[in-house]
PDB file of N, CA and C in Angstrom:
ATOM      1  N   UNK A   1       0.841  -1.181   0.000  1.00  0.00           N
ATOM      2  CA  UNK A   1       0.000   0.000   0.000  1.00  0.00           C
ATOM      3  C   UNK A   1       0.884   1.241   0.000  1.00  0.00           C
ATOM      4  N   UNK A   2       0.412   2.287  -0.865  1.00  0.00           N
ATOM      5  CA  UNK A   2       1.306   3.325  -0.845  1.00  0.00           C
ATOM      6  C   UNK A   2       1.122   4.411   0.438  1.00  0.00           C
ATOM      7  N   UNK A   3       1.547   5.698   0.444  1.00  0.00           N
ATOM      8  CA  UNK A   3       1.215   6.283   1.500  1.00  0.00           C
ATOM      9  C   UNK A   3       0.870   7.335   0.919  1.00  0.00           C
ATOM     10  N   UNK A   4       0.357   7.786   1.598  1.00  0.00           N
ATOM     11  CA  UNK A   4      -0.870   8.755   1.863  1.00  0.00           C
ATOM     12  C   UNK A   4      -0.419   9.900   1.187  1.00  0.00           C
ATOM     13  N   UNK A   5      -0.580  11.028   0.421  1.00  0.00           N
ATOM     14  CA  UNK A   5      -0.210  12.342   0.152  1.00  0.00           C
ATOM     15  C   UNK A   5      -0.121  12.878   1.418  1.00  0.00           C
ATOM     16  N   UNK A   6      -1.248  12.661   2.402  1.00  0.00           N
ATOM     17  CA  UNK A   6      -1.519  13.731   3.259  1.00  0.00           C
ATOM     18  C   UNK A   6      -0.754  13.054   4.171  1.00  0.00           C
ATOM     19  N   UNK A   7      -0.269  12.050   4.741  1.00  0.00           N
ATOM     20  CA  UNK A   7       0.797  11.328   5.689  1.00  0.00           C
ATOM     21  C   UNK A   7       1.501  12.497   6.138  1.00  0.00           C
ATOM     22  N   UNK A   8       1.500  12.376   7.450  1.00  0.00           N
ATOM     23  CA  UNK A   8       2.809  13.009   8.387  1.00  0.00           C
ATOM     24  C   UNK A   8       2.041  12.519   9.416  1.00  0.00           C
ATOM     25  N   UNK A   9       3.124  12.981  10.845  1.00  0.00           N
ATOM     26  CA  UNK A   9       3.138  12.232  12.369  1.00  0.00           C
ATOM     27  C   UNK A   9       1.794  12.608  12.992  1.00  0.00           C
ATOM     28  N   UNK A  10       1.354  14.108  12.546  1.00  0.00           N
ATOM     29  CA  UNK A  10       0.315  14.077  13.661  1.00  0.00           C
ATOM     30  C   UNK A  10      -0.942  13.605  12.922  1.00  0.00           C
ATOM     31  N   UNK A  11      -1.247  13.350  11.794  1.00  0.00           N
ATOM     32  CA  UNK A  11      -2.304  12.507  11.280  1.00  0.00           C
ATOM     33  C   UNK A  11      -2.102  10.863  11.568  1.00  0.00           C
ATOM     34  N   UNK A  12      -1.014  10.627  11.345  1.00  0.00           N
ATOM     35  CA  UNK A  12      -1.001   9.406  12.465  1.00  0.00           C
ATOM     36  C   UNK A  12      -0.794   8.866  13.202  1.00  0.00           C
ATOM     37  N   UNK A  13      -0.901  10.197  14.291  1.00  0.00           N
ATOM     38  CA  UNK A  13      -1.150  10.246  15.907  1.00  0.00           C
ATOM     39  C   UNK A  13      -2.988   9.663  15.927  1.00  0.00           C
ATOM     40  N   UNK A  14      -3.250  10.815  15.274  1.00  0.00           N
ATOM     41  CA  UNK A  14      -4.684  10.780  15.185  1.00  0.00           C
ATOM     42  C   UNK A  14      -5.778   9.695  14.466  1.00  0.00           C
ATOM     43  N   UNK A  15      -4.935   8.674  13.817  1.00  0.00           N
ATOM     44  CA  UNK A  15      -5.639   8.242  13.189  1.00  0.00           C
ATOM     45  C   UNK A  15      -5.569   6.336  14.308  1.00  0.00           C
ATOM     46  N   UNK A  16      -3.999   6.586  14.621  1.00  0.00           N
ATOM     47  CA  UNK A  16      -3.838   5.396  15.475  1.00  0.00           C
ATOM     48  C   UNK A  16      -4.704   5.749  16.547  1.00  0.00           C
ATOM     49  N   UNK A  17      -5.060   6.934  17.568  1.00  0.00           N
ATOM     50  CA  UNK A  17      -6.234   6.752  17.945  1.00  0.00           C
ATOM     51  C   UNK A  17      -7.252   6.502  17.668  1.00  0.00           C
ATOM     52  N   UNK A  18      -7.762   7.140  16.752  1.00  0.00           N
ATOM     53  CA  UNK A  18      -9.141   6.623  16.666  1.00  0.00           C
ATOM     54  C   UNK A  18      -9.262   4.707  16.313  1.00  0.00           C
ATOM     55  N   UNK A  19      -8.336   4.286  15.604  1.00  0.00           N
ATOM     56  CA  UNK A  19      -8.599   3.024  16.082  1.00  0.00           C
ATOM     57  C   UNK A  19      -8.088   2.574  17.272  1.00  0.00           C
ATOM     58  N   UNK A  20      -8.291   3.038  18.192  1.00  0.00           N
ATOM     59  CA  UNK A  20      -8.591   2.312  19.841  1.00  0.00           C
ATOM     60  C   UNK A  20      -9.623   2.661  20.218  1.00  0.00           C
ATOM     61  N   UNK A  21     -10.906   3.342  19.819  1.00  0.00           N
ATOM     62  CA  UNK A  21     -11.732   3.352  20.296  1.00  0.00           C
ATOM     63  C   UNK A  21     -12.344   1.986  20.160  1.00  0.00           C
ATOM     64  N   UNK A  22     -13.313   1.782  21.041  1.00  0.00           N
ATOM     65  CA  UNK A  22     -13.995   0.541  20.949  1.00  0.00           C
ATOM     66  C   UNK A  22     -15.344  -0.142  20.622  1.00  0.00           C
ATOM     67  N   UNK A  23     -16.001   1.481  20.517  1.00  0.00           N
ATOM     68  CA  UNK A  23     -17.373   1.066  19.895  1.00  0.00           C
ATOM     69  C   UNK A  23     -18.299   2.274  19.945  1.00  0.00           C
ATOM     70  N   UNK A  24     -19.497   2.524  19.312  1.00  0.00           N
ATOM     71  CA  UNK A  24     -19.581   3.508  18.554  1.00  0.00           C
ATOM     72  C   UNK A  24     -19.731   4.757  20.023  1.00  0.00           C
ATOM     73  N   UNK A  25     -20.261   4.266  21.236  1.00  0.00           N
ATOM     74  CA  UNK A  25     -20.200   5.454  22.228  1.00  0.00           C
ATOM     75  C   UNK A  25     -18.814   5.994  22.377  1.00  0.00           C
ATOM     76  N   UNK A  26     -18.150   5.444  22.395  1.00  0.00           N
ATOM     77  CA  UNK A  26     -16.761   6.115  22.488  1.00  0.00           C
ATOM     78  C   UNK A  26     -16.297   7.053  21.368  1.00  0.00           C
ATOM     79  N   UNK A  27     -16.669   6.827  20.025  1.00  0.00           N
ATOM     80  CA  UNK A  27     -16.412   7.372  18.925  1.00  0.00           C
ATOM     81  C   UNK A  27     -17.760   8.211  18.908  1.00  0.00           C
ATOM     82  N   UNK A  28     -18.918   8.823  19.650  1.00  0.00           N
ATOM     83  CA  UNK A  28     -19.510   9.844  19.780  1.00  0.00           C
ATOM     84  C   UNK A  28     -18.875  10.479  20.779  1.00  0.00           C
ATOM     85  N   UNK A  29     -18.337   9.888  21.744  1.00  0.00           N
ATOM     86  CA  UNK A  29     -17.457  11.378  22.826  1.00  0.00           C
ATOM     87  C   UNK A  29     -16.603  11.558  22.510  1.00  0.00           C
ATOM     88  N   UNK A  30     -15.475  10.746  21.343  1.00  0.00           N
ATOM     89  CA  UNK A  30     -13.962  11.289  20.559  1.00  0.00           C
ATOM     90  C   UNK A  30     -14.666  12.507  19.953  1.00  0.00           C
ATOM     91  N   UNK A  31     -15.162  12.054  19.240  1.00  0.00           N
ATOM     92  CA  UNK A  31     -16.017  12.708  17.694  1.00  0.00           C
ATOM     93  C   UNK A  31     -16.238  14.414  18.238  1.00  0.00           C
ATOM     94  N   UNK A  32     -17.228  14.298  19.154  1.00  0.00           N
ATOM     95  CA  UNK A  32     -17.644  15.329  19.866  1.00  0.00           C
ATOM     96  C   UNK A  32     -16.929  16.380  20.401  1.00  0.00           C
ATOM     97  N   UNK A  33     -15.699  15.470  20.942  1.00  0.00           N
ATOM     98  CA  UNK A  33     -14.860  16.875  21.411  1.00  0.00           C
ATOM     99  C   UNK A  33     -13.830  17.437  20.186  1.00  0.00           C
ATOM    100  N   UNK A  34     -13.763  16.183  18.974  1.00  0.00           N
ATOM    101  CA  UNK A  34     -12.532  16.624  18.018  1.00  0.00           C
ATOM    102  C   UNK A  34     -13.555  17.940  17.367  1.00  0.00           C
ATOM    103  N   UNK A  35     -14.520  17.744  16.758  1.00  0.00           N
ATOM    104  CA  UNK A  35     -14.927  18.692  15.945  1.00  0.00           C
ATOM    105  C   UNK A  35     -16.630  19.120  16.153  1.00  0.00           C
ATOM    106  N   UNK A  36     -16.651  19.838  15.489  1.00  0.00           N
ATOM    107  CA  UNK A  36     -17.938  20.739  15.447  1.00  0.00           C
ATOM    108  C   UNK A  36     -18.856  19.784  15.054  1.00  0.00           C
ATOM    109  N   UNK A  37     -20.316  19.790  15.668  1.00  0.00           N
ATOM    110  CA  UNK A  37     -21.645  19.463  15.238  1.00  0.00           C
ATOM    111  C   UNK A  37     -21.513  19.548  13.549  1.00  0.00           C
ATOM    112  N   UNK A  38     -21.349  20.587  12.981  1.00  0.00           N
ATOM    113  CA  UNK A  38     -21.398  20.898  12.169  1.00  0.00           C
ATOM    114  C   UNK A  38     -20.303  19.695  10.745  1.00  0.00           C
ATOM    115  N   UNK A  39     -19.296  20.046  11.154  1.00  0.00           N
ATOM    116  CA  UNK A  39     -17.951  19.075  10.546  1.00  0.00           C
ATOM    117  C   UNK A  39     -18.510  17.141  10.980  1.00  0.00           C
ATOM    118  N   UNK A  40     -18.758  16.971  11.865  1.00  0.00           N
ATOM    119  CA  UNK A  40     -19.567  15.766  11.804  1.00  0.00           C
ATOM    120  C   UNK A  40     -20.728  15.201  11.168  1.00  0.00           C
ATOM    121  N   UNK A  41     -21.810  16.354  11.091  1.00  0.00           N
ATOM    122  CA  UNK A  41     -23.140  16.132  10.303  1.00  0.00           C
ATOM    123  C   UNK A  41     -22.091  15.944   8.682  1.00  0.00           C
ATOM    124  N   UNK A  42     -21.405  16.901   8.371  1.00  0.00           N
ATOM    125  CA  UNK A  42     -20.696  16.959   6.774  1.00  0.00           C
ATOM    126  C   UNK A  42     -19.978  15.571   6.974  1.00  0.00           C
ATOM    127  N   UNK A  43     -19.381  14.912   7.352  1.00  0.00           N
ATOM    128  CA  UNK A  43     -19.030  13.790   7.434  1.00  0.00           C
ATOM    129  C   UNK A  43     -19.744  12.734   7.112  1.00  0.00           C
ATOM    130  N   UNK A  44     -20.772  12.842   8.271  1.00  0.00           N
ATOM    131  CA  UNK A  44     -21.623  11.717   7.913  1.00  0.00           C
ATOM    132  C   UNK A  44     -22.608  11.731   6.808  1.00  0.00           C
ATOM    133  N   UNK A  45     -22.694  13.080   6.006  1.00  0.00           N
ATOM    134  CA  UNK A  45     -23.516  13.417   5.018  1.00  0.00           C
ATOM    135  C   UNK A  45     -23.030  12.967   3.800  1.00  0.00           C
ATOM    136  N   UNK A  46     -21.653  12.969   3.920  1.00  0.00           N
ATOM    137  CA  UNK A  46     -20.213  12.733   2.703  1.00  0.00           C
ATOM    138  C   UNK A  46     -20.482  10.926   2.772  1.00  0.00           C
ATOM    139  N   UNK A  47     -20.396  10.143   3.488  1.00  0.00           N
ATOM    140  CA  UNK A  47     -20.434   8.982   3.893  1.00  0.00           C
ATOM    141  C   UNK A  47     -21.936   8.230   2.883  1.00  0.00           C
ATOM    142  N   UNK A  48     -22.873   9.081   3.743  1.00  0.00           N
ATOM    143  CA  UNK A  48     -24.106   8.495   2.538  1.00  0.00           C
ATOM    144  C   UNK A  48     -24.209   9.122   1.318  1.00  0.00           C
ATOM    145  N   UNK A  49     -23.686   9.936   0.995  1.00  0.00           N
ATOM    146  CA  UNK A  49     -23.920  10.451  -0.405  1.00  0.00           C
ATOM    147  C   UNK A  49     -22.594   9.178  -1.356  1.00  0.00           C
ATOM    148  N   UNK A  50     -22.188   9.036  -0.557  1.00  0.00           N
ATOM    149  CA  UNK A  50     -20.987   7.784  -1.499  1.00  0.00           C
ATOM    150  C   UNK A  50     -21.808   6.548  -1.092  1.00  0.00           C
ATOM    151  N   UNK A  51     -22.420   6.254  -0.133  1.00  0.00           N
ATOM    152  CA  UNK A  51     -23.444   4.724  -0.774  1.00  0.00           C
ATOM    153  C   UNK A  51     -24.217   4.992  -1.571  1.00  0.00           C
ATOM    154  N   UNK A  52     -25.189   6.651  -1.516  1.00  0.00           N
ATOM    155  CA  UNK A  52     -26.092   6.477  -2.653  1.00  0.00           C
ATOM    156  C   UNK A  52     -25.659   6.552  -4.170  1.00  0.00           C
ATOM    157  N   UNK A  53     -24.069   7.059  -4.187  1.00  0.00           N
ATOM    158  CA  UNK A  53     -23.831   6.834  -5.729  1.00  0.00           C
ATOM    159  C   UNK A  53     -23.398   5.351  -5.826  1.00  0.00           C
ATOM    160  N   UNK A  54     -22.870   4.756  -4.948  1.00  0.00           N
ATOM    161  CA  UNK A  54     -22.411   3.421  -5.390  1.00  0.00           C
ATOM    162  C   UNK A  54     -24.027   2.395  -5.847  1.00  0.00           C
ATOM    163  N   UNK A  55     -25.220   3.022  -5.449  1.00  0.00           N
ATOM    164  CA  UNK A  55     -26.504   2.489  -5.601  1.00  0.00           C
ATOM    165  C   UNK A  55     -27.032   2.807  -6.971  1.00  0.00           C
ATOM    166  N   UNK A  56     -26.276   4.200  -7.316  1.00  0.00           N
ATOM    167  CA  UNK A  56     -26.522   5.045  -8.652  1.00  0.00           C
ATOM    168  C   UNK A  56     -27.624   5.658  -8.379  1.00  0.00           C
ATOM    169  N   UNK A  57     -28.056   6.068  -7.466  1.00  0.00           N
ATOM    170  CA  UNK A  57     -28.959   7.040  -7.302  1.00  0.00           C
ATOM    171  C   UNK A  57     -28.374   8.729  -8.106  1.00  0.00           C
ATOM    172  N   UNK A  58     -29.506   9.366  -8.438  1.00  0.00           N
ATOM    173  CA  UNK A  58     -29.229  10.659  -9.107  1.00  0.00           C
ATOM    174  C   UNK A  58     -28.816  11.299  -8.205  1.00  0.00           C
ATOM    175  N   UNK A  59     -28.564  12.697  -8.679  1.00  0.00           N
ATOM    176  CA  UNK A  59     -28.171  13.736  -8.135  1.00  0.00           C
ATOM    177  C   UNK A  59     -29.361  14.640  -7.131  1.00  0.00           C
ATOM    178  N   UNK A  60     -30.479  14.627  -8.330  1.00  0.00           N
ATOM    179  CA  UNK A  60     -31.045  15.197  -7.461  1.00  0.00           C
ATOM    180  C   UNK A  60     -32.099  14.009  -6.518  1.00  0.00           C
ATOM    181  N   UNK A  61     -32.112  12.952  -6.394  1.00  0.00           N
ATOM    182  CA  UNK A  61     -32.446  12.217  -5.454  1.00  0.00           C
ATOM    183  C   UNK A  61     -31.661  12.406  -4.232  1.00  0.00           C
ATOM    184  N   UNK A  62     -30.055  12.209  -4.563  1.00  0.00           N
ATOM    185  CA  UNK A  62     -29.176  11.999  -3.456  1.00  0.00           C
ATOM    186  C   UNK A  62     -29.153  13.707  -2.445  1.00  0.00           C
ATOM    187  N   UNK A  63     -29.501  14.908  -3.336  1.00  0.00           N
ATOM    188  CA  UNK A  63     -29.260  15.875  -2.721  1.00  0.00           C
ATOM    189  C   UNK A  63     -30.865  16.117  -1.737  1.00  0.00           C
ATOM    190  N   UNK A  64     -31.999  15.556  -2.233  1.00  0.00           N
ATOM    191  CA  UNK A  64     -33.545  15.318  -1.610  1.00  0.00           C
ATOM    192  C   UNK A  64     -33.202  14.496  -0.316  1.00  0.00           C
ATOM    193  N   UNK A  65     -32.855  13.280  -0.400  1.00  0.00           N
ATOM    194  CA  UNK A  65     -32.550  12.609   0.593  1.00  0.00           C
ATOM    195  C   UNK A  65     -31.711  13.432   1.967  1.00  0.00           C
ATOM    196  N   UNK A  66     -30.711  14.039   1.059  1.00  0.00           N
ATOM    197  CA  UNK A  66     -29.122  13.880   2.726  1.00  0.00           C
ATOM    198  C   UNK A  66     -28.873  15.268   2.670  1.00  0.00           C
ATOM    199  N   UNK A  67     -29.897  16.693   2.052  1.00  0.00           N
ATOM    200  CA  UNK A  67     -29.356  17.906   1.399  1.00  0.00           C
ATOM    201  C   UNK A  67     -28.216  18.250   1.570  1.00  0.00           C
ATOM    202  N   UNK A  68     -27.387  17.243   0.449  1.00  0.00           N
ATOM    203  CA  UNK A  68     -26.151  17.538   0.262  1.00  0.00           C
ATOM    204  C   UNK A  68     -26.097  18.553  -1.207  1.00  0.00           C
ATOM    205  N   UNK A  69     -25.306  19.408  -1.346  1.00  0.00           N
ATOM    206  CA  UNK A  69     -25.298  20.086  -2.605  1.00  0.00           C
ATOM    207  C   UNK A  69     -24.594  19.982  -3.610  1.00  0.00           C
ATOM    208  N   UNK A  70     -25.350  20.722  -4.964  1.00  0.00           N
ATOM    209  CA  UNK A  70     -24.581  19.698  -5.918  1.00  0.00           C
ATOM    210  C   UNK A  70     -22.586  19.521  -5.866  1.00  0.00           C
ATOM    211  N   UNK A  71     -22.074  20.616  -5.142  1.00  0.00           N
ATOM    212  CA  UNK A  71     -20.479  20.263  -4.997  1.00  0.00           C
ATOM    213  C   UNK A  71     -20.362  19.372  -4.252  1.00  0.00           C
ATOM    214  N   UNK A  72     -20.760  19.133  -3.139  1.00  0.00           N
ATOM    215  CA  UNK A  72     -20.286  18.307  -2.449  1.00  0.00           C
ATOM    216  C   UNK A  72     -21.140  16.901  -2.798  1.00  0.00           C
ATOM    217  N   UNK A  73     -21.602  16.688  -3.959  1.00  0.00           N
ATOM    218  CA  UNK A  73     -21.993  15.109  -4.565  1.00  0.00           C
ATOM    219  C   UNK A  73     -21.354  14.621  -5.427  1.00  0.00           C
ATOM    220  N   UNK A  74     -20.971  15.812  -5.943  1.00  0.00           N
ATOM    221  CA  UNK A  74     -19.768  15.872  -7.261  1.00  0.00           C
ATOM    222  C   UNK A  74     -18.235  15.773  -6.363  1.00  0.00           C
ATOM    223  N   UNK A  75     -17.935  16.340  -5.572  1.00  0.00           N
ATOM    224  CA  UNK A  75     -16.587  15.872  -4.534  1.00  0.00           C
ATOM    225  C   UNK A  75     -16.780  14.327  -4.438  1.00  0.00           C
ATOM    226  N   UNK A  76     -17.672  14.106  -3.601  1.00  0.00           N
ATOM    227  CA  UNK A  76     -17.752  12.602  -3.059  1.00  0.00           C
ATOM    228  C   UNK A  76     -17.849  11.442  -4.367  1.00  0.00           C
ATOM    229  N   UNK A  77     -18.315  12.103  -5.545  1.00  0.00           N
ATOM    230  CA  UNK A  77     -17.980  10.989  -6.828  1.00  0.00           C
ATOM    231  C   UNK A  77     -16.594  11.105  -7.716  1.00  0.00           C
ATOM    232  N   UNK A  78     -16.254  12.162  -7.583  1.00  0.00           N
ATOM    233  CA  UNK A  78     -15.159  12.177  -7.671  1.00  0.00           C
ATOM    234  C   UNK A  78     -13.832  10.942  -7.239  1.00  0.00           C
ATOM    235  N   UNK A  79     -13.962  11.371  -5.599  1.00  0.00           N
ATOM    236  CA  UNK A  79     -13.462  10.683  -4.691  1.00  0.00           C
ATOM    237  C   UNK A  79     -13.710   9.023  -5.307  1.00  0.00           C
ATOM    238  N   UNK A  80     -14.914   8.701  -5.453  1.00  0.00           N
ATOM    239  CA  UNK A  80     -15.066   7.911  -5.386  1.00  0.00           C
ATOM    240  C   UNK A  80     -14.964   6.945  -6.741  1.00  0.00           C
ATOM    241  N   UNK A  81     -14.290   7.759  -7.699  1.00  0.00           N
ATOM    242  CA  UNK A  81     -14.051   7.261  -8.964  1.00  0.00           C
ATOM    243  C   UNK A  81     -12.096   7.502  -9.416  1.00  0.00           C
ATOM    244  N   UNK A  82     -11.671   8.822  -8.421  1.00  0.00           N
ATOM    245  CA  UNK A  82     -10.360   8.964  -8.443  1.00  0.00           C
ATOM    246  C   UNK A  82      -9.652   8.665  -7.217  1.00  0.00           C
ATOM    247  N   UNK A  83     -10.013   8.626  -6.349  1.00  0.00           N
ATOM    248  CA  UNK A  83      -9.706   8.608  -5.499  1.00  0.00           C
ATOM    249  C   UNK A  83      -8.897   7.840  -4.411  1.00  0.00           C
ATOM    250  N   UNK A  84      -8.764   7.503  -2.871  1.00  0.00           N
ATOM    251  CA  UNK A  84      -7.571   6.474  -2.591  1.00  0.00           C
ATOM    252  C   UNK A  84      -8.305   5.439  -2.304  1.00  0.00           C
ATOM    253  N   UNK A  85      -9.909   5.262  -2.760  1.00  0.00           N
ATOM    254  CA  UNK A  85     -10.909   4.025  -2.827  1.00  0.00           C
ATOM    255  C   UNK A  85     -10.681   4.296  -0.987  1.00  0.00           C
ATOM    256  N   UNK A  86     -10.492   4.943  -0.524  1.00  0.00           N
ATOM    257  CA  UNK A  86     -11.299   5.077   1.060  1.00  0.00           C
ATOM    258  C   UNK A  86     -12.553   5.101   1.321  1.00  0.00           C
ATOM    259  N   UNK A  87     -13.555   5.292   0.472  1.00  0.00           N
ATOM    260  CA  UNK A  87     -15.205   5.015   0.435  1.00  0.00           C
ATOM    261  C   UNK A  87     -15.364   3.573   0.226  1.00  0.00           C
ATOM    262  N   UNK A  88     -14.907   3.232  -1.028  1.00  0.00           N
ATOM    263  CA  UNK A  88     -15.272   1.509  -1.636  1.00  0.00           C
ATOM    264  C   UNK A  88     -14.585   0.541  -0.237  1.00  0.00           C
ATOM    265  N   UNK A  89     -13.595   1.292  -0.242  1.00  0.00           N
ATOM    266  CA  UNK A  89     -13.234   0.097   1.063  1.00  0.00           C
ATOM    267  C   UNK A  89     -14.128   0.065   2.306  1.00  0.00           C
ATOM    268  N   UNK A  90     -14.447   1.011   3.095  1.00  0.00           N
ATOM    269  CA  UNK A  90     -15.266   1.167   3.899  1.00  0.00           C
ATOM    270  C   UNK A  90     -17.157   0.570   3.646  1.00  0.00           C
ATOM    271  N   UNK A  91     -17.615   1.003   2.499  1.00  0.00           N
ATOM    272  CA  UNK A  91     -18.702   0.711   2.343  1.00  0.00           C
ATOM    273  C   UNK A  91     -18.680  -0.636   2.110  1.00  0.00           C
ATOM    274  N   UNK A  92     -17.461  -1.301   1.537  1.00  0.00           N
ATOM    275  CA  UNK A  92     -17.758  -2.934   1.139  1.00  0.00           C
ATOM    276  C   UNK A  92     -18.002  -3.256   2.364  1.00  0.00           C
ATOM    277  N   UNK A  93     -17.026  -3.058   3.136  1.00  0.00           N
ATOM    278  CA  UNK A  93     -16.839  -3.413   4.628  1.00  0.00           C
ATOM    279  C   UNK A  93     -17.976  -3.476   5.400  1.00  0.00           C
ATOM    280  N   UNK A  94     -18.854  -2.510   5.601  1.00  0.00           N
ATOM    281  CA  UNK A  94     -20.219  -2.211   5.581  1.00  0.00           C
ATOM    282  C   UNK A  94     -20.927  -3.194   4.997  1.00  0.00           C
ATOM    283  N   UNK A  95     -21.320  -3.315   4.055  1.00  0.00           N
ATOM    284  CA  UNK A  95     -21.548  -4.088   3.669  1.00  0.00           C
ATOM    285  C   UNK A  95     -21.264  -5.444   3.939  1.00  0.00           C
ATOM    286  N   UNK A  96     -20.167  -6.051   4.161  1.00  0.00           N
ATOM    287  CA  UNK A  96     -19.969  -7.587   4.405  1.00  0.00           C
ATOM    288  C   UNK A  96     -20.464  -7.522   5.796  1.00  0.00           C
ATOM    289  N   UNK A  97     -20.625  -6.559   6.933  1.00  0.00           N
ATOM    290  CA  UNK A  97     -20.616  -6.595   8.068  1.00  0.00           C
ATOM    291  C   UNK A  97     -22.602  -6.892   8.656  1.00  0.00           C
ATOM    292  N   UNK A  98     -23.145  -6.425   7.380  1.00  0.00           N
ATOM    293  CA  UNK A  98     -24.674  -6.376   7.709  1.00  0.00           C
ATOM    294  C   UNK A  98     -24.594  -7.723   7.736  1.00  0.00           C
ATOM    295  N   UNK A  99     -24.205  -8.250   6.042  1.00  0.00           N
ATOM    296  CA  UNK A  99     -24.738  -9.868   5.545  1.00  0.00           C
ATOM    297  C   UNK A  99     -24.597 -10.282   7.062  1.00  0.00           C
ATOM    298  N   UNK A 100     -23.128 -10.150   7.712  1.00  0.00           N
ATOM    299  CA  UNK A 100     -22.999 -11.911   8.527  1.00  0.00           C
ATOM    300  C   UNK A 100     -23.888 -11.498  10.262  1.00  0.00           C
ATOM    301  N   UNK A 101     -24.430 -10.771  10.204  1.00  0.00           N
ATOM    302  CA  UNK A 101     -25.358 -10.342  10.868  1.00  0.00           C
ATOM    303  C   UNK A 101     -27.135 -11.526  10.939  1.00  0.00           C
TER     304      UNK A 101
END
């Protein structure tokens, strides 16, 4: 695996923490104190707007659903067609994690 453009020490200070959290309450009181209400809702808004294109939902469905706007649907497909496949990996993941449920 290559490394990161954005790689340096204190991103992975930050990133080796967050994997020690242990389950999702803990990652609402990390979450909470790292960033704004605001920077979290955009997160998690960025997150479903990349399952609903991997579903192929439209644009203006996906922006009805999660009012995301048209840049930031066009960012997240972007991402998700150039990108370091950090969505596809995660959502498969997601995905395999419902099935064995």
């Amino acid at each position: 695996m290559t490394a990161s453009k954005l790689q340096e020490e204190s991103l992975d200070r930050l990133f080796e923490a967050i994997l020690e959290l242990e389950n999702i309450e803990e990652c609402y009181r990390f979450f909470e104190d790292l960033c704004t209400v605001a920077e979290l809702k955009a997160l998690g808004q960025r997150l479903e707007v990349a399952k609903m294109l991997e579903q192929d939902c439209t644009y203006i469905n996906i922006a009805e659903e999660t009012g995301a706007s048209p840049a930031t649907i066009s960012r997240v497909k972007r991402s998700l067609n150039y990108g370091a496949d950090g969505y596809k990996l995660l959502l498969q993941r997601l995905r395999e994690k419902k099935k064995s449920r």
